[in-house]
C-alpha atoms as a PDB file:
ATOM      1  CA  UNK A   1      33.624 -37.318 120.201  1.00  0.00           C
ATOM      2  CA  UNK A   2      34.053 -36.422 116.685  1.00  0.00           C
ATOM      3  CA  UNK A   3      31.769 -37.798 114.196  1.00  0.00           C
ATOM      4  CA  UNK A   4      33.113 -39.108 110.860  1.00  0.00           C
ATOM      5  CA  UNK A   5      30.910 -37.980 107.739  1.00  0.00           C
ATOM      6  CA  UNK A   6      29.915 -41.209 106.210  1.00  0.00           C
ATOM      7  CA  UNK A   7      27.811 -39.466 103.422  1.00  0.00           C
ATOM      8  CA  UNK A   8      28.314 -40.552  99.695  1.00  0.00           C
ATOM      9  CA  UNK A   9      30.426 -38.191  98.041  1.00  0.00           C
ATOM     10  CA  UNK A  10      28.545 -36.529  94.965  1.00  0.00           C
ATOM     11  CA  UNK A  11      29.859 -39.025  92.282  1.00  0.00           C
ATOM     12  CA  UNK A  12      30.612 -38.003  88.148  1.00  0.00           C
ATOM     13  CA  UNK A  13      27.522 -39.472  86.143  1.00  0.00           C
ATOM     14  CA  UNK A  14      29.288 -42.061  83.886  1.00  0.00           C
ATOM     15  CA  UNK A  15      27.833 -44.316  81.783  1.00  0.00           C
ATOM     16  CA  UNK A  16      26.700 -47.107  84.809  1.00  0.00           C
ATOM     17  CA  UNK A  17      26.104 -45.942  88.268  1.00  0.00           C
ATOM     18  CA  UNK A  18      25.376 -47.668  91.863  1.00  0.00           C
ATOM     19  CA  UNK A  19      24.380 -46.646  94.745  1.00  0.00           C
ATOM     20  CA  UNK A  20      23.300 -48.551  97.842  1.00  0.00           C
ATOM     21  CA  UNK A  21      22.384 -51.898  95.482  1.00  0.00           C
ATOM     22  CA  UNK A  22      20.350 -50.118  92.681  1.00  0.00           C
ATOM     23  CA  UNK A  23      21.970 -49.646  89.410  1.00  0.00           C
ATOM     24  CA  UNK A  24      21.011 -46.547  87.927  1.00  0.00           C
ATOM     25  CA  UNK A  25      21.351 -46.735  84.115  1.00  0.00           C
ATOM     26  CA  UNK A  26      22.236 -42.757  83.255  1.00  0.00           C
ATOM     27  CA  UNK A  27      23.007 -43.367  79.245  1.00  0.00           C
ATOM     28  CA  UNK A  28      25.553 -40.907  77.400  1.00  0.00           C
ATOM     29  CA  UNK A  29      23.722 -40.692  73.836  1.00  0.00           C
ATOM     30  CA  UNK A  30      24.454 -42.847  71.371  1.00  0.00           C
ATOM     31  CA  UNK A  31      27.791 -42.155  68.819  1.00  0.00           C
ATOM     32  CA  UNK A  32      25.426 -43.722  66.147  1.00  0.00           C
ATOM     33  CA  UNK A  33      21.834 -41.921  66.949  1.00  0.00           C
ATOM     34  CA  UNK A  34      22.653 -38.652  64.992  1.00  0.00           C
ATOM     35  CA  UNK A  35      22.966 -41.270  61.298  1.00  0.00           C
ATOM     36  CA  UNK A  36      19.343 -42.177  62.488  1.00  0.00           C
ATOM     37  CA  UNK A  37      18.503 -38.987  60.547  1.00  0.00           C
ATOM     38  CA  UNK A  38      20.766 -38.722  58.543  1.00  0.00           C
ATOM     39  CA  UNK A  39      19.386 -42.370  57.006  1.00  0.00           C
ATOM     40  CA  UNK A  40      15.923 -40.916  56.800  1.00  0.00           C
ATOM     41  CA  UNK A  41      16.662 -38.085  55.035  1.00  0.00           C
ATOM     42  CA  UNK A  42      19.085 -39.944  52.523  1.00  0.00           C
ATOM     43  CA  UNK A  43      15.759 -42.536  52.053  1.00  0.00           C
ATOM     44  CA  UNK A  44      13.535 -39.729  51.557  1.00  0.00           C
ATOM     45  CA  UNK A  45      15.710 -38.100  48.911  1.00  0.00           C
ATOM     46  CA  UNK A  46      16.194 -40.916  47.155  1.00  0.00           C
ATOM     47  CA  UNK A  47      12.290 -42.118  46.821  1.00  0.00           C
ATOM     48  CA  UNK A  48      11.614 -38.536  45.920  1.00  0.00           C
ATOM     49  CA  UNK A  49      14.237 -38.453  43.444  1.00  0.00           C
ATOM     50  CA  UNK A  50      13.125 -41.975  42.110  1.00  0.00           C
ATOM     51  CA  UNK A  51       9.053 -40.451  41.922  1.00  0.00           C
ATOM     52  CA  UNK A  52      10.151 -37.439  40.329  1.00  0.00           C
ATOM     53  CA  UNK A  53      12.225 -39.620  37.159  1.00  0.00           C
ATOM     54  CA  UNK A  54       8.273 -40.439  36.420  1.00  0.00           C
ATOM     55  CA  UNK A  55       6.488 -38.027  37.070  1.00  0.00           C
ATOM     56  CA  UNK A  56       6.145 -35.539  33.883  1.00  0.00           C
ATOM     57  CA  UNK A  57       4.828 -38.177  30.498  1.00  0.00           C
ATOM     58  CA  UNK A  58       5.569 -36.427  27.535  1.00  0.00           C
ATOM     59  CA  UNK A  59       3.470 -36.129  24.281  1.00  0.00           C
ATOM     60  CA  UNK A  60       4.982 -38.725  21.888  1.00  0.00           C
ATOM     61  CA  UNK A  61       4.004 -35.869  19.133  1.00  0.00           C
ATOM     62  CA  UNK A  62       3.639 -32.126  18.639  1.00  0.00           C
ATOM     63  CA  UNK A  63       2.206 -30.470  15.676  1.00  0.00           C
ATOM     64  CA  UNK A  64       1.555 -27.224  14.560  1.00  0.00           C
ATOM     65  CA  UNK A  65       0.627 -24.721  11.786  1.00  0.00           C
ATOM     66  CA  UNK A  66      -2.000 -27.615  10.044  1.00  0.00           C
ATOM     67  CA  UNK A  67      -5.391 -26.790   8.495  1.00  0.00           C
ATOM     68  CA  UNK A  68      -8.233 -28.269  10.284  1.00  0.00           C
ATOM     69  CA  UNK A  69     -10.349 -31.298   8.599  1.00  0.00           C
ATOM     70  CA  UNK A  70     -13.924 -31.942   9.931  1.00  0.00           C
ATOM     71  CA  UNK A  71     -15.091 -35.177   8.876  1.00  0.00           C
ATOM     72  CA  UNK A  72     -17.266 -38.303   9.955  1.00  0.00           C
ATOM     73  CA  UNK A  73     -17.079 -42.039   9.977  1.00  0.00           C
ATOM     74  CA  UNK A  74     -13.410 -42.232  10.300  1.00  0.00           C
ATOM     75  CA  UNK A  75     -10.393 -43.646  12.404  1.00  0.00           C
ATOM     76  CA  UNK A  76      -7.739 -40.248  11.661  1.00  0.00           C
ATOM     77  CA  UNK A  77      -4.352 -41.484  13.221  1.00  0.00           C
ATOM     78  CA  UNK A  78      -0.622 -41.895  11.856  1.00  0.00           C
ATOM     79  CA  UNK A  79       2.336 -44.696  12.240  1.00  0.00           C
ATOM     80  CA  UNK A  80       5.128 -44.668  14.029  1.00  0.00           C
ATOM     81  CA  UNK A  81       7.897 -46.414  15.032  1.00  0.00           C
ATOM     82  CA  UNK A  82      10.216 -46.830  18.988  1.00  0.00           C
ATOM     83  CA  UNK A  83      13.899 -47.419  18.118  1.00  0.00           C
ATOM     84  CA  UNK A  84      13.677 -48.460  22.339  1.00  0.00           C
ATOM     85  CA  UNK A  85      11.006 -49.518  24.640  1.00  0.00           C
ATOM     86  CA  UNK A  86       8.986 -46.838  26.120  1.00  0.00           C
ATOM     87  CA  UNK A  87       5.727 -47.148  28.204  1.00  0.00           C
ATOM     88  CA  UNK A  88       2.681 -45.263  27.047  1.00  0.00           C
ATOM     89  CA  UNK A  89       0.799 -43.852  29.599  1.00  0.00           C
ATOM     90  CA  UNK A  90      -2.092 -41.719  28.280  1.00  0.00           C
ATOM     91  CA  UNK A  91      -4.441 -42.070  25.092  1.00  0.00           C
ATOM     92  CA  UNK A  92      -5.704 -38.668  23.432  1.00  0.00           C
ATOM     93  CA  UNK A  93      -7.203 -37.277  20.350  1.00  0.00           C
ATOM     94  CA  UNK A  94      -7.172 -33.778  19.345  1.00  0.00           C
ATOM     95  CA  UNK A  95      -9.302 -30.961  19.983  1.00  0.00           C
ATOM     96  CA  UNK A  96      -9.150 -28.046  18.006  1.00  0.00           C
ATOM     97  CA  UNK A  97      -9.151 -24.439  19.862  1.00  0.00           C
ATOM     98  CA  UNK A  98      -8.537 -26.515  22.972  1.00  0.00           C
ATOM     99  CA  UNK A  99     -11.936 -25.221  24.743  1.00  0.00           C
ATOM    100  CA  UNK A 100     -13.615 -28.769  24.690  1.00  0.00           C
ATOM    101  CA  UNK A 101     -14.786 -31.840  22.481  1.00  0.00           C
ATOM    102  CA  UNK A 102     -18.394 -31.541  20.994  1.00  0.00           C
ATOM    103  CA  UNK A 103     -18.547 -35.556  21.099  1.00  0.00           C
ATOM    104  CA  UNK A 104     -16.928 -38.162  23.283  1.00  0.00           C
ATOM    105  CA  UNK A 105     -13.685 -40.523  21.180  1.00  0.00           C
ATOM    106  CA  UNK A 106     -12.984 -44.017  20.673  1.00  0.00           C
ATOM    107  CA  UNK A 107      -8.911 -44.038  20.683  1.00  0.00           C
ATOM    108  CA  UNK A 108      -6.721 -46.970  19.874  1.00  0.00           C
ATOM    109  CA  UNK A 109      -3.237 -48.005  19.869  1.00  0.00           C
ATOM    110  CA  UNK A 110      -2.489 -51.098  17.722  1.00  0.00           C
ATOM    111  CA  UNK A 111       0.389 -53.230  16.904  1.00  0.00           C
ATOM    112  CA  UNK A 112       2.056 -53.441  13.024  1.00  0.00           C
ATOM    113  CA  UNK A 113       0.317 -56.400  12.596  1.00  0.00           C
ATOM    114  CA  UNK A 114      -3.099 -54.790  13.338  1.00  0.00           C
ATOM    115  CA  UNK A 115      -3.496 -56.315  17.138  1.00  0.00           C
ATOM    116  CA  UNK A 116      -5.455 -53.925  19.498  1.00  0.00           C
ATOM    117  CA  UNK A 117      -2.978 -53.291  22.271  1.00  0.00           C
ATOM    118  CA  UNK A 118      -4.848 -50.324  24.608  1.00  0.00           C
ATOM    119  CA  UNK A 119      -8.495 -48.234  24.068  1.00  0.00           C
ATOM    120  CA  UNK A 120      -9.557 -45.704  25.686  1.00  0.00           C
ATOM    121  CA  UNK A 121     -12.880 -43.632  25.163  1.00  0.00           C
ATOM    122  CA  UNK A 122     -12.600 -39.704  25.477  1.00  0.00           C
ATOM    123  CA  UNK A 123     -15.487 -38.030  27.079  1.00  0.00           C
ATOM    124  CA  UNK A 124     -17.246 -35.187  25.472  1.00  0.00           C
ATOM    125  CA  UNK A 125     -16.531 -32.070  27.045  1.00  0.00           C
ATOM    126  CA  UNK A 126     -13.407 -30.659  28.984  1.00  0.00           C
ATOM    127  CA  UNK A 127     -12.904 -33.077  31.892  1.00  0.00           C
ATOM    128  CA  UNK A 128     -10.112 -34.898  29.979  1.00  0.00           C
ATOM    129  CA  UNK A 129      -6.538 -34.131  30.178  1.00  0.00           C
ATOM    130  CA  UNK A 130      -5.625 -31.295  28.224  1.00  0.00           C
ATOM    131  CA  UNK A 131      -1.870 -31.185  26.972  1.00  0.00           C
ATOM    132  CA  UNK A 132      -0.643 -29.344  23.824  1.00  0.00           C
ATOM    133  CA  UNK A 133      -3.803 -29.662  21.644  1.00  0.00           C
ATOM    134  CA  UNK A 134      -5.230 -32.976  22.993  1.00  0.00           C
ATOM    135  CA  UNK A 135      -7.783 -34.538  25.722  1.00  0.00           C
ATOM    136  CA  UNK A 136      -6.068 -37.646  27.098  1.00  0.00           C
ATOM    137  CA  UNK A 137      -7.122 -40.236  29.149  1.00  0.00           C
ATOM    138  CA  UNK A 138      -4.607 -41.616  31.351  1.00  0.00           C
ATOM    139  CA  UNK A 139      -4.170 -45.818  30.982  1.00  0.00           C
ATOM    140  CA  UNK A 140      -2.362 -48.330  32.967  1.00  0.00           C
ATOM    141  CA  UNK A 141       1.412 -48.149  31.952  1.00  0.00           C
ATOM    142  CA  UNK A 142       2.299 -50.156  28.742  1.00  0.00           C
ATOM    143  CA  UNK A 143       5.130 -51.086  27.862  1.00  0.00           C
ATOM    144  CA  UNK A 144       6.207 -51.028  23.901  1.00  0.00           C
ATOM    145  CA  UNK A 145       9.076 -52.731  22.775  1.00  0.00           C
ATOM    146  CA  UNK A 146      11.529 -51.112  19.665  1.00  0.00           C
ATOM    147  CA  UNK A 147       9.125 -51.655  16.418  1.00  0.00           C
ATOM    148  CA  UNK A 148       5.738 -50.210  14.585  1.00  0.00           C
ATOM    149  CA  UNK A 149       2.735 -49.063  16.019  1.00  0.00           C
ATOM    150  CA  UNK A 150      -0.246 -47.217  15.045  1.00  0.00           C
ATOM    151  CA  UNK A 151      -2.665 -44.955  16.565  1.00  0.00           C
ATOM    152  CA  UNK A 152      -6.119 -43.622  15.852  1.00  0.00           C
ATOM    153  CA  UNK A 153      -9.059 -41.698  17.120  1.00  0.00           C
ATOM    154  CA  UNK A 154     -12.548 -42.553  16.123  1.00  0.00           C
ATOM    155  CA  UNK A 155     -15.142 -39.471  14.436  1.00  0.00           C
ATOM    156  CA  UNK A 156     -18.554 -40.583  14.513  1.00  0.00           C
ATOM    157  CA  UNK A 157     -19.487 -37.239  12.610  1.00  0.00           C
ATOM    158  CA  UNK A 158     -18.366 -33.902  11.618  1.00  0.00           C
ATOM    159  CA  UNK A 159     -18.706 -31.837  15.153  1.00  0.00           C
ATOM    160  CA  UNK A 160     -14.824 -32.592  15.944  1.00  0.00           C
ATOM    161  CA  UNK A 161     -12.688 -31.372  13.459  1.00  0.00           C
ATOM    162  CA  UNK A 162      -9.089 -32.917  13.626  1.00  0.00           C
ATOM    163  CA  UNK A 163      -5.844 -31.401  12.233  1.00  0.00           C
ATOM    164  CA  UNK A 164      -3.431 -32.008   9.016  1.00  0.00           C
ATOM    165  CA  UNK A 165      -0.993 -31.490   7.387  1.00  0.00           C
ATOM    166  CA  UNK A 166       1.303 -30.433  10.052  1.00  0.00           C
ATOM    167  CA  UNK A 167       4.910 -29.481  11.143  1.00  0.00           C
ATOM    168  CA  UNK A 168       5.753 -32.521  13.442  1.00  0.00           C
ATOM    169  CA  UNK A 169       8.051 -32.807  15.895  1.00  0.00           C
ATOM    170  CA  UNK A 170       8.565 -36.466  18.196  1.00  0.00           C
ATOM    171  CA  UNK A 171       9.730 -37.266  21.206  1.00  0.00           C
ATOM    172  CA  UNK A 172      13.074 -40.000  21.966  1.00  0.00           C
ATOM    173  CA  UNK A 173      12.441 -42.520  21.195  1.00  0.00           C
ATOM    174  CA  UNK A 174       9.521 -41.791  18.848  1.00  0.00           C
ATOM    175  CA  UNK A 175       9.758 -41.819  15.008  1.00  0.00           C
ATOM    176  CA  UNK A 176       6.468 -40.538  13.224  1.00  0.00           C
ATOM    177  CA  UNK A 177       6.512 -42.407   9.630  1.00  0.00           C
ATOM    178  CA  UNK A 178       3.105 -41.468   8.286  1.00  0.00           C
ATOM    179  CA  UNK A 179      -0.469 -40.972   8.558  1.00  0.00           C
ATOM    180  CA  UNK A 180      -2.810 -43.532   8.329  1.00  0.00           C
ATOM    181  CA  UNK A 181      -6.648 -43.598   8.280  1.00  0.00           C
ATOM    182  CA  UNK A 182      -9.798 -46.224   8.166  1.00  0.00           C
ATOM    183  CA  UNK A 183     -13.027 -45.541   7.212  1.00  0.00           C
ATOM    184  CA  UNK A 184     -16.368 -47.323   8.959  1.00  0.00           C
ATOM    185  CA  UNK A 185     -19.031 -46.906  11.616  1.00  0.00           C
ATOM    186  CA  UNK A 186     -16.632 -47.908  14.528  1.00  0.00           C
ATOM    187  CA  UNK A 187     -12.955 -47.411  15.530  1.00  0.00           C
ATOM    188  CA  UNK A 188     -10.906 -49.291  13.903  1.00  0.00           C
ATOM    189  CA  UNK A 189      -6.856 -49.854  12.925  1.00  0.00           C
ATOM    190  CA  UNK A 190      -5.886 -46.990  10.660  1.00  0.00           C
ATOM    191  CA  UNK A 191      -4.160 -49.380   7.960  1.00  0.00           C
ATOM    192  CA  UNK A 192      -4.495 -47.174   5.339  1.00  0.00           C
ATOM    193  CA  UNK A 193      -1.225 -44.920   5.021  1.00  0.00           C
ATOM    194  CA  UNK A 194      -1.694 -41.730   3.026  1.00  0.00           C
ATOM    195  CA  UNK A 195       1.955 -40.447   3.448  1.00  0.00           C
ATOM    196  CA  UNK A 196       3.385 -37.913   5.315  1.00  0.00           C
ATOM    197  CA  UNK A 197       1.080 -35.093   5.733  1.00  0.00           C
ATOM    198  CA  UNK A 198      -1.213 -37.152   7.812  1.00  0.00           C
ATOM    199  CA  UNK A 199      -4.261 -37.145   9.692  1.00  0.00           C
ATOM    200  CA  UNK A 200      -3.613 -36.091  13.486  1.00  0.00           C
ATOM    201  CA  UNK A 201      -6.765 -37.269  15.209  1.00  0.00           C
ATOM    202  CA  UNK A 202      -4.821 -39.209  17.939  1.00  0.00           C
ATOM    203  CA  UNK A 203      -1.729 -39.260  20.393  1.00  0.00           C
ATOM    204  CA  UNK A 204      -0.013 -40.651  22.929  1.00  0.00           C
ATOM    205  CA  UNK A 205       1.995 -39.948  25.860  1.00  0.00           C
ATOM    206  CA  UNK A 206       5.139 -41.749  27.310  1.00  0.00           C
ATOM    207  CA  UNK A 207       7.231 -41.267  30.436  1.00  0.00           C
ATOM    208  CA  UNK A 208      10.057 -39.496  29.899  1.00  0.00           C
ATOM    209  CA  UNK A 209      13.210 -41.176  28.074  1.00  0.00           C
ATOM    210  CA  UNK A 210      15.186 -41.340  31.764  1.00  0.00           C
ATOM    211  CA  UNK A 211      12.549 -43.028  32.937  1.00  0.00           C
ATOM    212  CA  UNK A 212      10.691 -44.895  30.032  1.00  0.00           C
ATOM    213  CA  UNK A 213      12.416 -47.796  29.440  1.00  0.00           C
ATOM    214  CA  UNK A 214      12.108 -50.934  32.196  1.00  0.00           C
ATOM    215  CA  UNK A 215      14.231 -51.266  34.606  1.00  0.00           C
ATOM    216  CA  UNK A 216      14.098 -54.709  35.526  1.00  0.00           C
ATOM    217  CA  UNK A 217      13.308 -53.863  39.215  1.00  0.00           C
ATOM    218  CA  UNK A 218      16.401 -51.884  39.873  1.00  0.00           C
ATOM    219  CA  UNK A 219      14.662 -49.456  41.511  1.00  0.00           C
ATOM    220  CA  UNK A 220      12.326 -51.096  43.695  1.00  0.00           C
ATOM    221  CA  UNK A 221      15.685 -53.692  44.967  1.00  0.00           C
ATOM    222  CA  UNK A 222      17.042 -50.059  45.674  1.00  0.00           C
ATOM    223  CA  UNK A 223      14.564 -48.716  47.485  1.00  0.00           C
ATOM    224  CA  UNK A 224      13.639 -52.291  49.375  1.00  0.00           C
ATOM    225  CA  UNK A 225      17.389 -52.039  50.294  1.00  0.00           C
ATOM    226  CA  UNK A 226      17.768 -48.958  52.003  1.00  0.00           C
ATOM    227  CA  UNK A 227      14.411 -49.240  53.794  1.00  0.00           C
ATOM    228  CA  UNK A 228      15.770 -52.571  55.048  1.00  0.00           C
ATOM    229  CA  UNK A 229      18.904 -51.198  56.299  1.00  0.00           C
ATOM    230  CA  UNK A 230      16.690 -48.018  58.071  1.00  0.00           C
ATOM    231  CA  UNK A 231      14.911 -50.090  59.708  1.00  0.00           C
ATOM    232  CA  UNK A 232      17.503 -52.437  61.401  1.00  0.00           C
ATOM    233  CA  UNK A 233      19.542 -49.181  62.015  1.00  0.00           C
ATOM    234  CA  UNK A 234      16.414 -48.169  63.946  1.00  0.00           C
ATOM    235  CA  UNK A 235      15.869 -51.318  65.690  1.00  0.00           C
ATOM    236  CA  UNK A 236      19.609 -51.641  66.922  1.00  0.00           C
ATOM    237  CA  UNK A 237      19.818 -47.926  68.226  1.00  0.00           C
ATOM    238  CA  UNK A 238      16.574 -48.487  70.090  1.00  0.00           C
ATOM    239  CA  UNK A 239      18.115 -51.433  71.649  1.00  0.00           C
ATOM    240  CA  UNK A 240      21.265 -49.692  72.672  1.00  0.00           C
END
C-alpha cells in the first residue's frame, strides 16, 4: 500500500494566510509608513525654523565714540519714531565700561502723548543682560504700532555715568529723532528734547524685522495644521 503525502505544502507568505481555520495576519509593510518620518522631520524643521525667525532681538540703537556724562536726578533718554510695528522685547540703560551698574535703574518706554506703556527696574550689579553697552531686562513682548515713542532711564545720583553725544546708528524699522531728558526725584517721561546729540541713558530691543511685525496667527494656523495632519497620518498607519 502506498501512502499519499497529505502534508501542507510550504505556502508563499502573502499578505493573508490560512491554515487549518486560523487566519494568520503576516502584514507586508505599509507603502505609506516610510512618510511617517518623513512628516516628522518636515514638522520639526518647520517649528525650528519658525523659533529661530525670533530668536536673536536686536538693539533698536547703537552708539559709539560719545563722552560720558555723570549726573543725578534725571530721566536721560531720546525719541524715536517706527515707520512699522515692531515688538519690544527688552528694557536697558547704559553702563559705561560694561563691567557693572553701581546703582539699580528705573527704565521707561512711553507713548508721544506721554502714556507709560512698559517699566522695568535694572538691578545694580552685572546680573542683567549685557548687549552692546547696556543691562537689559527682558519684558513681555509689546507690540508698537508705526508712530513716536520715547524712552528713558532714571539716575538717582552721579555713580552711573551715561553717554552723549554719539554716532548713532538704528535698527529697521527704528528712526532716532532726538534726545530728550526730565529732571526730578523719580523716573519720569523725558519730554524735554535737547536735539540731536542726546542723552543715551536708555534702550530698547526688538525682534528682528522678519519677525517683528504681527502676524495675525499665521504661524501658529501653520504649525496647528501640520501637527493635525501628523497626527491623523499616525493614527491611520497604526490602524492599517
Amino acid at each position: 500500500m502506498r501512502w499519499r503525502d497529505h502534508s501542507i505544502p510550504d505556502q508563499p507568505q502573502n499578505e493573508y494566510a490560512c491554515f487549518a481555520g486560523t487566519q494568520s495576519a503576516t502584514k507586508s509593510p505599509h507603502p505609506m509608513k516610510p512618510l511617517y518620518s518623513k512628516s516628522a522631520l518636515f514638522l520639526f524643521s518647520l517649528l525650528t525654523f519658525t523659533l529661530a525667525g525670533r530668536a536673536s532681538p536686536i538693539d533698536a540703537i547703537t552708539i559709539s565714540g560719545g563722552p560720558l556724562i555723570a549726573q543725578g536726578g534725571i530721566t536721560a533718554g531720546f525719541q524715536f519714531t517706527l515707520f512699522q510695528a515692531a515688538n519690544v522685547v527688552s528694557l536697558g540703560v547704559f553702563d559705561a565700561g560694561s563691567d557693572g551698574l553701581a546703582e539699580a535703574h528705573d527704565v521707561g518706554l512711553w507713548s508721544s502723548t506721554g502714556s507709560l506703556l512698559a517699566s522695568s527696574t535694572i538691578a545694580a550689579g552685572t546680573g542683567a543682560i549685557l548687549d552692546n553697552g547696556f543691562r537689559y531686562n527682558d519684558i513681555t513682548p509689546l507690540t508698537l504700532t508705526a508712530g513716536t515713542y520715547r524712552i528713558g532711564a532714571y539716575f538717582a545720583t552721579s555713580a552711573d555715568p551715561f553717554s552723549y553725544y554719539d554716532t548713532v546708528t538704528y535698527a529697521v524699522p527704528v528712526t532716532y529723532q532726538t534726545g530728550s531728558v526730565d529732571y526730578g526725584s523719580s523716573l519720569q517721561d523725558p519730554s524735554t528734547l535737547v536735539g540731536l546729540g542726546g542723552f543715551f541713558g536708555a534702550n530698547f530691543r526688538i525682534e528682528s524685522p522678519d519677525s517683528s511685525v504681527p502676524d495675525g496667527g499665521a504661524t501658529a494656523t501653520l504649525l496647528g495644521g501640520a501637527l493635525l495632519g501628523f497626527v491623523a497620518l499616525r493614527r491611520r498607519l497604526a490602524r492599517a
